[in-house]
Protein backbone atom coordinates (compact mmCIF):
# COMPACT_ATOMS: atom_id res chain seq x y z
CA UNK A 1 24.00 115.84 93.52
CA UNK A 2 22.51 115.72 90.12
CA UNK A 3 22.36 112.38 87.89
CA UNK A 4 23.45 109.98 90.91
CA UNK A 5 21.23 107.21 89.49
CA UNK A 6 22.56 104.38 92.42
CA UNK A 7 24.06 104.40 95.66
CA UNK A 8 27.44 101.96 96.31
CA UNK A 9 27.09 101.99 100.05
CA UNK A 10 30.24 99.98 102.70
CA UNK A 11 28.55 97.79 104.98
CA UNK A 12 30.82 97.55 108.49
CA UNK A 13 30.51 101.09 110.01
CA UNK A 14 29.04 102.46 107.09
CA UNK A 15 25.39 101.17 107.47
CA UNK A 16 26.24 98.62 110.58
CA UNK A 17 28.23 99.31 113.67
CA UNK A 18 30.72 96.46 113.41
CA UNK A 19 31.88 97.23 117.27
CA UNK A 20 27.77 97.19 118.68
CA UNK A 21 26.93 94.17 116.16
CA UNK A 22 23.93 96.07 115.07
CA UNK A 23 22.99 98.37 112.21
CA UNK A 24 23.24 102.36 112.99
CA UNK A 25 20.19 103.35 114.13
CA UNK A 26 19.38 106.05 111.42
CA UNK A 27 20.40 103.62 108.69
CA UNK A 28 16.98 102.72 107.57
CA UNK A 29 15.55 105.69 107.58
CA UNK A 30 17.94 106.94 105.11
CA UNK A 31 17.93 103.89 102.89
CA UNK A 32 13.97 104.50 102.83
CA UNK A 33 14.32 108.27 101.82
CA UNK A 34 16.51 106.70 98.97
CA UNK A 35 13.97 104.42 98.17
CA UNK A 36 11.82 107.05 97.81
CA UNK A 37 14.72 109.03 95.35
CA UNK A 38 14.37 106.16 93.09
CA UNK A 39 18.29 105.10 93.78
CA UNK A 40 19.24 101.63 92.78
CA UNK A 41 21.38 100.71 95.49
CA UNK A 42 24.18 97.71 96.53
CA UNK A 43 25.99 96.71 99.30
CA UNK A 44 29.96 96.31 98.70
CA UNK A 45 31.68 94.95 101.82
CA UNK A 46 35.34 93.71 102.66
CA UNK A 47 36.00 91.13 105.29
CA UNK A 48 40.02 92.06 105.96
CA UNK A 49 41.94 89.70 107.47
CA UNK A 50 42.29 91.12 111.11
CA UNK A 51 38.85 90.66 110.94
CA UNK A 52 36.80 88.70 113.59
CA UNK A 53 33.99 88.13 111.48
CA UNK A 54 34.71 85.43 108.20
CA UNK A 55 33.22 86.58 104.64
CA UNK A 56 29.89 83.64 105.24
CA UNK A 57 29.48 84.97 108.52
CA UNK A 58 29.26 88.52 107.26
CA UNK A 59 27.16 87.80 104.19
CA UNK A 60 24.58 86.29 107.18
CA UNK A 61 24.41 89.35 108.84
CA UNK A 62 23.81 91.05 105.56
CA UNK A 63 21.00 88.59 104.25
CA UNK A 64 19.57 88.33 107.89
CA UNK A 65 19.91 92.07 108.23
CA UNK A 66 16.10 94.28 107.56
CA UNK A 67 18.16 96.59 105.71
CA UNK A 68 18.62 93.90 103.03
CA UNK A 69 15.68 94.40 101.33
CA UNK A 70 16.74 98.08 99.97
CA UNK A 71 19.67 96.22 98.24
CA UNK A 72 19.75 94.95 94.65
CA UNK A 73 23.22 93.59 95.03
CA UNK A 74 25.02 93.13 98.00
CA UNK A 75 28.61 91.20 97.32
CA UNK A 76 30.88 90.61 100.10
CA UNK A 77 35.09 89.61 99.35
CA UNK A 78 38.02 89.11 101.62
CA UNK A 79 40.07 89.56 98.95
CA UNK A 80 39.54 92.86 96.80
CA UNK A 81 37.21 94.88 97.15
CA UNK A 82 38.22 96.87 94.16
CA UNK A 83 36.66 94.16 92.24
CA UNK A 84 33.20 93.51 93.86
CA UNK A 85 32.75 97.49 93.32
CA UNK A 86 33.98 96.88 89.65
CA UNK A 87 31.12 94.28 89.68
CA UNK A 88 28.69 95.65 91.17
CA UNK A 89 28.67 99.03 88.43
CA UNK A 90 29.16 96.58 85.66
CA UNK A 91 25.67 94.65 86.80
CA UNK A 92 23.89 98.19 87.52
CA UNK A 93 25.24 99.18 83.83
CA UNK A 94 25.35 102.91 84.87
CA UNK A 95 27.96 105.11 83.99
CA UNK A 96 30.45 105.34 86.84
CA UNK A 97 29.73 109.19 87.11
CA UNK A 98 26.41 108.71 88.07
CA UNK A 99 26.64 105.87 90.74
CA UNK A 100 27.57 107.16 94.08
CA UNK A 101 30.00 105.27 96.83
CA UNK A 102 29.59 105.71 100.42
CA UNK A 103 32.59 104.30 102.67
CA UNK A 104 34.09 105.45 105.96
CA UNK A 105 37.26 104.05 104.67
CA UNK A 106 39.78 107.16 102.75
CA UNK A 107 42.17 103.79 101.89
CA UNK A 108 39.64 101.58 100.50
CA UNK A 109 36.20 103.16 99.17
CA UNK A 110 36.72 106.74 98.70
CA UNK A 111 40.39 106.31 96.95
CA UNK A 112 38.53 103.57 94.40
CA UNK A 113 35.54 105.93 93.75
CA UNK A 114 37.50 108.94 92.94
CA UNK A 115 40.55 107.06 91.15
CA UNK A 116 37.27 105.51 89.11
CA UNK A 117 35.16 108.53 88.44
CA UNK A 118 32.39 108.16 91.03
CA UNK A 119 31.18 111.14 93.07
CA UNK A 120 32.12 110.03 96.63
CA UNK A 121 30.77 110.69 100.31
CA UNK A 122 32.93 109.92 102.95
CA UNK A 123 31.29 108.74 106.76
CA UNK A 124 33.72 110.22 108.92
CA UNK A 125 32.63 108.52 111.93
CA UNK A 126 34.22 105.60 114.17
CA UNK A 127 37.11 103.52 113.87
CA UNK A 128 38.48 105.02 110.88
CA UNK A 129 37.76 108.74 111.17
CA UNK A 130 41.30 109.56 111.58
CA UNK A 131 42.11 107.95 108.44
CA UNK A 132 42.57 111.38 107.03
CA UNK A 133 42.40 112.31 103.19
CA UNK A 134 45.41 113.64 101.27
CA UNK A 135 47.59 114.10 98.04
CA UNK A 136 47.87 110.28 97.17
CA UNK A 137 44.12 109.30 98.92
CA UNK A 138 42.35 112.37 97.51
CA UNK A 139 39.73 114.15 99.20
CA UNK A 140 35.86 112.83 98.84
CA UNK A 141 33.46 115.36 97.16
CA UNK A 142 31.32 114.96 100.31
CA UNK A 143 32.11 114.20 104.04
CA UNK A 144 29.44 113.55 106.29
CA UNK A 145 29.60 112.79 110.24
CA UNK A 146 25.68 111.14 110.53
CA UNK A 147 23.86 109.00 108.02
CA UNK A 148 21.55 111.60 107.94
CA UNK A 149 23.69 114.39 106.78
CA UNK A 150 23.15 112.21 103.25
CA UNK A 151 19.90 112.99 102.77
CA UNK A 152 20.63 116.69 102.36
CA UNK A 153 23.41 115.90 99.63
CA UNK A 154 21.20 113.58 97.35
């Protein structure tokens, strides 16, 4: 993908494995090869309700996280997460075309990014990979299974 310029990535079972407590093991690796790209990136994570984990508890495993320091931004909501992605491109000040979101959630990250303009990459993997795209969700540009499989799209 041409002109991504940053990387909007989902935290829980995006980059960490809610259900293990620990980040996926290829995570870093990618977020280095990113580095490397020159992508600004950010962290945009919802805490939902059913959730065991509060929003403090999950911005701890964030900051405490050695991912973290690949992050410029990494905002964490209960509430809407619609709006922490709003402000996370309006503190990047990139056009929304060129900043791309990667979410295993159809419902929440992929459905935002396309409704919004972004380019989109969808981690089919886990909890949510049955969450299946259609008519009112749209479909991502990308879907990928592995962190990995990223690095060949960017």
């Amino acid at each position: 993908m041409k002109n991504i310029k940053a990387i909007i990535f989902d935290w829980g079972r995006t980059l960490y494995n809610s259900e293990n407590k620990e980040e996926f093991s290829d995570a870093k690796q990618v977020l280095e090869y990113c580095r490397t790209k020159g992508y600004r990136m950010a962290i945009a994570s919802l805490v939902s309700i059913n959730n065991t984990v509060t929003p403090a508890e999950r911005i701890s495993q964030i900051e405490n996280s050695p991912l973290r320091k690949f992050f410029e931004l990494a905002l964490v909501t209960n509430k809407d997460k619609d709006a922490i992605f709003d402000e996370i491109v309006e503190k990047l000040n990139i056009p929304r075309n060129q900043v791309l979101i990667v979410d295993d959630r159809i419902i929440r990250g992929i459905k935002y990014g396309n409704k919004n303009g972004h380019p989109t990459v969808w981690f089919q993997n886990g909890k949510f990979a049955n969450e299946l795209p259609n008519e009112i969700m749209d479909y991502p540009k990308h879907t990928i299974h592995s962190l990995n499989e990223l690095t060949q799209i960017i």
